[in-house]
N, C-alpha and C. Protein backbone atom coordinates (compact mmCIF):
# COMPACT_ATOMS: atom_id res chain seq x y z
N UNK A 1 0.84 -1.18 0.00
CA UNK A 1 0.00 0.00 0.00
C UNK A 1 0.88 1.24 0.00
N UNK A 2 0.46 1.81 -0.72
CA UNK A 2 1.28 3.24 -1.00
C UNK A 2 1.51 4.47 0.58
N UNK A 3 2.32 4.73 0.67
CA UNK A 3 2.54 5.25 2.02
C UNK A 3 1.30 6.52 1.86
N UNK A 4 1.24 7.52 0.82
CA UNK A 4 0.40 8.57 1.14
C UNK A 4 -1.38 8.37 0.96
N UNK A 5 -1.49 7.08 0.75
CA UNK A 5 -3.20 6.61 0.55
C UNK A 5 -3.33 5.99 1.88
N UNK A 6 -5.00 6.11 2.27
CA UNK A 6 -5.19 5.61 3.10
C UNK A 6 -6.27 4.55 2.30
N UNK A 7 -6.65 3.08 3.27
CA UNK A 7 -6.92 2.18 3.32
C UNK A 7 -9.05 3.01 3.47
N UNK A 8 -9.40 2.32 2.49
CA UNK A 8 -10.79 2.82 2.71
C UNK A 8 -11.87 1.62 2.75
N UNK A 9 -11.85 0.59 2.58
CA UNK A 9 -12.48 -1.05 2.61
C UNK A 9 -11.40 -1.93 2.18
N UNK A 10 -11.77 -3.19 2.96
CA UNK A 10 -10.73 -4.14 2.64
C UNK A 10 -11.97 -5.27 3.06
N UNK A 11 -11.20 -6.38 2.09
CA UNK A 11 -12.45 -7.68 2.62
C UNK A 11 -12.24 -8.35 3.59
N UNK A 12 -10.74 -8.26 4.44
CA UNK A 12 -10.57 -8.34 5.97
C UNK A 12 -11.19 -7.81 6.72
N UNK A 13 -12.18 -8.54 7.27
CA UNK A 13 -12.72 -8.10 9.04
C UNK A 13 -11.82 -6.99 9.65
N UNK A 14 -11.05 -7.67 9.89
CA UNK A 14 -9.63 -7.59 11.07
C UNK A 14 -9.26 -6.11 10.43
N UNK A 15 -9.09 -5.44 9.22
CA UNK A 15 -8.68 -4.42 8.90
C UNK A 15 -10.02 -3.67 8.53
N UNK A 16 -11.28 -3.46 8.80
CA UNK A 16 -11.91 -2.69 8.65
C UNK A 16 -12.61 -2.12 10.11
N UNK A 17 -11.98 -2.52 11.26
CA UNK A 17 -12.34 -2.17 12.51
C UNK A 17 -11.74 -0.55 12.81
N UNK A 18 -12.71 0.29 13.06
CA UNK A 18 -12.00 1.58 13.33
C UNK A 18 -11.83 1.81 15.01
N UNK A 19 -11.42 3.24 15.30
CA UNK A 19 -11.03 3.54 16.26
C UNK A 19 -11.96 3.87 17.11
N UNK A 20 -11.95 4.16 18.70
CA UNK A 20 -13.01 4.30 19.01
C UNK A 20 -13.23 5.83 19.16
N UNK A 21 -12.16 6.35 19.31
CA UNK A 21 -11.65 7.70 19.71
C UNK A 21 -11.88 8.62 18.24
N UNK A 22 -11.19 8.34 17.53
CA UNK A 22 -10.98 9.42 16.12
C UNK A 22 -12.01 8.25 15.39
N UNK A 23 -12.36 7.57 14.58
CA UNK A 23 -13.11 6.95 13.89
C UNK A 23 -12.51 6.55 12.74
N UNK A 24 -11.14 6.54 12.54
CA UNK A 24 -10.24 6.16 11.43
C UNK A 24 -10.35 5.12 11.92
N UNK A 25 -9.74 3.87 10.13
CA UNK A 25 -9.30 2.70 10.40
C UNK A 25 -8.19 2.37 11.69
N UNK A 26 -8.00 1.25 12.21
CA UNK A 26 -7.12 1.05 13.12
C UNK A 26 -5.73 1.42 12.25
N UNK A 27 -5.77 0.92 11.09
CA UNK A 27 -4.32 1.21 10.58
C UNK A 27 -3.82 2.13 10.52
N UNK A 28 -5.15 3.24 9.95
CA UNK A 28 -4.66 4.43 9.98
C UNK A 28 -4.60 5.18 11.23
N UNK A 29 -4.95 4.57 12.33
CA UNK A 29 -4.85 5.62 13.19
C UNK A 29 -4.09 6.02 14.08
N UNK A 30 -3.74 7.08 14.57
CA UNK A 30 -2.86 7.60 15.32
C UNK A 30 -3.13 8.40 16.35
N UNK A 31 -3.90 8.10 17.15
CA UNK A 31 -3.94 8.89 18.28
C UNK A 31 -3.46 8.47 19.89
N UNK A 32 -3.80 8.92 20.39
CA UNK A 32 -3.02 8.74 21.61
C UNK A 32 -3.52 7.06 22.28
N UNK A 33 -4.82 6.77 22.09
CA UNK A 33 -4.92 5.58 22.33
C UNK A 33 -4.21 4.24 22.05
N UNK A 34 -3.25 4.35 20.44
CA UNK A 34 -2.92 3.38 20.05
C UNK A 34 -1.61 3.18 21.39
N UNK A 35 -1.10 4.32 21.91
CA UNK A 35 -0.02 4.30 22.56
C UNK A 35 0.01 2.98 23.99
N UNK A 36 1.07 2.48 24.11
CA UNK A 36 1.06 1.46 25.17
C UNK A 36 0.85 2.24 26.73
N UNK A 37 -0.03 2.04 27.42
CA UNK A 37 -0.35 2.78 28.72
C UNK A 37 0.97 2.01 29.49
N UNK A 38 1.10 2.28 30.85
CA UNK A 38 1.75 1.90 31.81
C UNK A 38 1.54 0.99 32.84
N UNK A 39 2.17 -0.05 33.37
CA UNK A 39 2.04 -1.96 33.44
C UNK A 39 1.42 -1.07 34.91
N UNK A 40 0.00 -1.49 35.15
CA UNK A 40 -0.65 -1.06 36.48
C UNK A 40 -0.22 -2.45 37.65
N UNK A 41 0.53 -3.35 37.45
CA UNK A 41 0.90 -4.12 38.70
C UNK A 41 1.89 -3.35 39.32
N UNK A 42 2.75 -2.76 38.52
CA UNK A 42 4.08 -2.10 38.78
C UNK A 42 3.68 -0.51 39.82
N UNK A 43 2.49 -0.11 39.69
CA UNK A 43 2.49 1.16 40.10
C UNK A 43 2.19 0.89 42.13
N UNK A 44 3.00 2.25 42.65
CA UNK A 44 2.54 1.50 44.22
C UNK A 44 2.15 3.08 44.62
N UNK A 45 0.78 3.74 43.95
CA UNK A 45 0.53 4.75 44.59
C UNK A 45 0.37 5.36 45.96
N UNK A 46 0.29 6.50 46.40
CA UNK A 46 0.30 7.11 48.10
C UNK A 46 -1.09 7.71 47.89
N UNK A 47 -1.98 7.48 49.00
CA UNK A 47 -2.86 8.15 49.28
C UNK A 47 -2.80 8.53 50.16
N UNK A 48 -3.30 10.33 50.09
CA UNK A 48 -3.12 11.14 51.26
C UNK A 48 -4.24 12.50 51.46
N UNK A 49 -4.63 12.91 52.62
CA UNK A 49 -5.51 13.88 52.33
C UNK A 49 -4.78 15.08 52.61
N UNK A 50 -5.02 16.46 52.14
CA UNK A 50 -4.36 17.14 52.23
C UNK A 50 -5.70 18.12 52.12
N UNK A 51 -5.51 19.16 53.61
CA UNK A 51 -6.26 20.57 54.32
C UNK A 51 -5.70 21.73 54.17
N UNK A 52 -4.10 21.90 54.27
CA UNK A 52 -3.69 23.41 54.40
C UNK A 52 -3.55 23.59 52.98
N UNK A 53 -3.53 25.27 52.68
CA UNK A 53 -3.08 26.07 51.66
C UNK A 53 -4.68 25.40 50.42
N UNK A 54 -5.75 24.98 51.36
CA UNK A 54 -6.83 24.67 50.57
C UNK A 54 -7.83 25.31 50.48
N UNK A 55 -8.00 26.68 51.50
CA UNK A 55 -8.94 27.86 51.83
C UNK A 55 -9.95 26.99 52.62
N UNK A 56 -9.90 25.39 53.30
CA UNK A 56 -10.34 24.77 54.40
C UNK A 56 -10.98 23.89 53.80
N UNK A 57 -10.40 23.49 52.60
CA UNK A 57 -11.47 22.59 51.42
C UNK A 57 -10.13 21.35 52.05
N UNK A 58 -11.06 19.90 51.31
CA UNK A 58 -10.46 18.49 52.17
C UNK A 58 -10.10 18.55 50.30
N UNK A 59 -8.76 17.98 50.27
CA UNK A 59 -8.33 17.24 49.22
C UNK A 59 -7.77 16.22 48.98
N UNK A 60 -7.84 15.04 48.39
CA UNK A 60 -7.47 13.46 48.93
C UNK A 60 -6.76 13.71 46.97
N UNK A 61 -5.36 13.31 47.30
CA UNK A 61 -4.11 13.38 46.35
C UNK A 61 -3.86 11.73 46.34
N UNK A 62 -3.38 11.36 45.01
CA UNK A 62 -2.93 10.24 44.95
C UNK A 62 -1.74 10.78 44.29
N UNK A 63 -0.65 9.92 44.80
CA UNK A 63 0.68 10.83 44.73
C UNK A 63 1.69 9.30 43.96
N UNK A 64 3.03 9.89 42.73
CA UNK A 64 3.94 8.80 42.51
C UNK A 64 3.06 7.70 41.58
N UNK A 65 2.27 8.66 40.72
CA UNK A 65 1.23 7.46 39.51
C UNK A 65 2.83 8.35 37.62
N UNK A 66 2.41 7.08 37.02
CA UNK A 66 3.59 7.05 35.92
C UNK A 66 2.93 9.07 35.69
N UNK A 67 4.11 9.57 34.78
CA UNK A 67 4.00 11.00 34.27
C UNK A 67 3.70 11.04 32.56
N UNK A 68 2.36 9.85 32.41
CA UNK A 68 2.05 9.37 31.41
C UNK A 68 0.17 10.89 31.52
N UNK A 69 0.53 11.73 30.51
CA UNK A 69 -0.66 12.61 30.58
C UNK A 69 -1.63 11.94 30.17
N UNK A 70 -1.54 10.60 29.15
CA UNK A 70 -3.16 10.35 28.37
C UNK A 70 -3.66 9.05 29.37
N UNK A 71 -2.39 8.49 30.46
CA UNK A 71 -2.92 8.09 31.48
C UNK A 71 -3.48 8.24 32.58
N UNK A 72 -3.28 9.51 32.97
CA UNK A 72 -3.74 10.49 34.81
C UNK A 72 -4.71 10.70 33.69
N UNK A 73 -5.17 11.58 32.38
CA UNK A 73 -6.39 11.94 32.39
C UNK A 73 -7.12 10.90 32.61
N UNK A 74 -6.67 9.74 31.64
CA UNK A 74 -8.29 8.83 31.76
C UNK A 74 -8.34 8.47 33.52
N UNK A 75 -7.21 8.21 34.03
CA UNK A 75 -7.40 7.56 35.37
C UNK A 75 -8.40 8.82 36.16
N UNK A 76 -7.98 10.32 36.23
CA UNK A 76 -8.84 11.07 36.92
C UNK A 76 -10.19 11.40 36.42
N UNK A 77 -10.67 10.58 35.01
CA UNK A 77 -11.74 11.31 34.53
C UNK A 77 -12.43 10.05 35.47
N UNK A 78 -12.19 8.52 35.31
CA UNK A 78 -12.60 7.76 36.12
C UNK A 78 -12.73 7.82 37.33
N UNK A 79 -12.03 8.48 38.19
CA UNK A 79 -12.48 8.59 39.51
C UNK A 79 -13.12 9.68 40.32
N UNK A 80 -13.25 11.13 38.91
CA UNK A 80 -14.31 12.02 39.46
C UNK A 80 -15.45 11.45 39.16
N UNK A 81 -15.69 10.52 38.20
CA UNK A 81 -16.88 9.87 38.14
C UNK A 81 -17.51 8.99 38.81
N UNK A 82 -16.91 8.20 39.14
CA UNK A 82 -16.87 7.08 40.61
C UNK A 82 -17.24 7.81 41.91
N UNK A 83 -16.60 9.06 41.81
CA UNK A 83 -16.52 10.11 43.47
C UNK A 83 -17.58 10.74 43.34
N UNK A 84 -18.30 11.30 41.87
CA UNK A 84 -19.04 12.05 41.48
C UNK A 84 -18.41 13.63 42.12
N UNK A 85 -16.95 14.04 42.26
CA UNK A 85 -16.52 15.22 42.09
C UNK A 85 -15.83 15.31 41.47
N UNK A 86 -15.10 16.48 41.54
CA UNK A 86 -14.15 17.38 40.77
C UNK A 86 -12.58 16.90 40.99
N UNK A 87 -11.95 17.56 40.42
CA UNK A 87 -10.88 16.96 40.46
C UNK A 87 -9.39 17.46 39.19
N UNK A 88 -8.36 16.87 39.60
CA UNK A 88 -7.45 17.48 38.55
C UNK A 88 -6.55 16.35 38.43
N UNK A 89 -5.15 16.72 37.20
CA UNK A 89 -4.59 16.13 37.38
C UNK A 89 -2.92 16.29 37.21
N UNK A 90 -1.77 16.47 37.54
CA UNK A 90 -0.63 17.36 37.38
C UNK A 90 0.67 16.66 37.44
N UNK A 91 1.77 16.85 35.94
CA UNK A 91 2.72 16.20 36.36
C UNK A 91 3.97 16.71 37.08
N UNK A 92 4.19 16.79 37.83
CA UNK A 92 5.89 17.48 38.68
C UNK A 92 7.01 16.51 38.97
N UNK A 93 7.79 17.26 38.39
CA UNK A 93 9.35 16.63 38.63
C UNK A 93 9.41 15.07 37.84
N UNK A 94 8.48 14.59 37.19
CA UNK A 94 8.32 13.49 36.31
C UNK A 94 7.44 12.39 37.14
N UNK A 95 6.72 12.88 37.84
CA UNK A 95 5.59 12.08 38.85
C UNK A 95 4.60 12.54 38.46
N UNK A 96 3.52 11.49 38.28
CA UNK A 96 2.17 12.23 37.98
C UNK A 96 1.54 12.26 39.46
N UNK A 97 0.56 13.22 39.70
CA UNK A 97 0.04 13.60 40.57
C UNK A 97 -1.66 13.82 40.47
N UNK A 98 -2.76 13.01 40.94
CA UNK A 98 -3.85 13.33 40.71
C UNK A 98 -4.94 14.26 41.92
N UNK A 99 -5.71 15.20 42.02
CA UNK A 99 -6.37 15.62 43.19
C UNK A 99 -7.88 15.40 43.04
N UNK A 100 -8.24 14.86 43.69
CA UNK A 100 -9.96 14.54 43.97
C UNK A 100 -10.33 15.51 45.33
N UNK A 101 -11.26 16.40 44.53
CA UNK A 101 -11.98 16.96 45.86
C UNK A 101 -12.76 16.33 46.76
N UNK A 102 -12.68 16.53 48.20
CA UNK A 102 -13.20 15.92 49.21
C UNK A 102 -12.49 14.58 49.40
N UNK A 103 -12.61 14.27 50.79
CA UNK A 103 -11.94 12.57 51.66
C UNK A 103 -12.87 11.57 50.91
N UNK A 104 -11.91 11.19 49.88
CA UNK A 104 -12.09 9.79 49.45
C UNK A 104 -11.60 8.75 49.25
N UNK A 105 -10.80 9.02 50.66
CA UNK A 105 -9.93 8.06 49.88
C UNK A 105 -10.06 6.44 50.19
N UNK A 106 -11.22 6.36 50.88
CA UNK A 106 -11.84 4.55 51.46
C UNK A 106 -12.04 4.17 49.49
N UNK A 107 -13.00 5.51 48.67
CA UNK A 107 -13.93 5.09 47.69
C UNK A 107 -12.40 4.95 47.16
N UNK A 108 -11.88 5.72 46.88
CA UNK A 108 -10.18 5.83 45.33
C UNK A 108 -9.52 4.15 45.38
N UNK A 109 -9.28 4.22 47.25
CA UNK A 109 -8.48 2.52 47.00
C UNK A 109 -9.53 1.75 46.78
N UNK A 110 -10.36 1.48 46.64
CA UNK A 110 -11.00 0.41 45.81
C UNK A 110 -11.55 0.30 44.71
N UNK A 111 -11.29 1.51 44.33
CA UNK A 111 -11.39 1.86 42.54
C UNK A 111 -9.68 1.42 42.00
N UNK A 112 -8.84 2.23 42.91
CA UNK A 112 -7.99 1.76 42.44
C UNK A 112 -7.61 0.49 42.74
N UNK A 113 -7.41 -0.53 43.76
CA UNK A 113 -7.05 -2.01 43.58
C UNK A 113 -8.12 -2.60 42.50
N UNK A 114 -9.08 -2.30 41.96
CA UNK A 114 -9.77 -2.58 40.80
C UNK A 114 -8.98 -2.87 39.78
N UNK A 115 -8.53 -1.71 39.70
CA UNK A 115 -7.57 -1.61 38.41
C UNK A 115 -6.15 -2.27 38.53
N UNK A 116 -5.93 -2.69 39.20
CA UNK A 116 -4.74 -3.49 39.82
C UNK A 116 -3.75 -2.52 40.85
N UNK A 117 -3.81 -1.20 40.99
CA UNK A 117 -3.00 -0.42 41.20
C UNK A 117 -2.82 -0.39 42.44
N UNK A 118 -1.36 -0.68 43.40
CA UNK A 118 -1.26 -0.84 44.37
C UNK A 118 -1.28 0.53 45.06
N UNK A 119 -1.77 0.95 46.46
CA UNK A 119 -2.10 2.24 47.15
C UNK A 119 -1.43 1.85 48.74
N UNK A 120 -1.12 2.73 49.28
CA UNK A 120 -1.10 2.73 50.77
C UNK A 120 -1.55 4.20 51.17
């Protein structure tokens, strides 16, 4: 196949499956999903709540997750949804760092050992 054409039907199954994200063929596609995420046995996150410098708001941080951005998003979009709050997510010094508003952190570790991800 010619490098500057793209693939538009083929009588392979297997090559007419698109993406779920962009809606291109798998072959053609390139977005951040095709990328390999990070081995979740390996991760040994910190959970911690954190009060000062918060204007008296409770914030429960999961601290030392990979400094993979298309991974903290999906991981924090999943657990403001699970928490049903708000939330962020930030990388420093090559650590990703996630913040969930309000003490959750009974609900986070068992979202996160879900996912295999070890917490203390």
């Amino acid at each position: 196949m010619n490098k500057n054409s793209d693939l538009i039907y083929s009588t392979n199954p297997e090559l007419n499956k698109t993406c779920s994200r962009c809606k291109k063929l798998l072959v053609a596609c390139t977005c951040s999903k095709q990328k390999t995420s990070p081995d979740t046995s390996t991760i040994k996150a910190i959970l911690r709540l954190e009060k000062k410098h918060r204007g008296g708001k409770d914030v429960t941080v999961i601290d030392r997750l990979p400094a993979s951005e298309e991974f903290l998003a999906e991981l924090s979009g999943y657990l403001k949804k699970k928490c049903g709050t708000g939330g962020t997510f930030k990388i420093t010094d090559k650590i990703g760092i996630i913040e969930i508003q309000g003490d959750k952190r009974l609900q986070i570790k068992t979202e996160l050992e879900k996912r295999g991800i070890q917490c203390r």
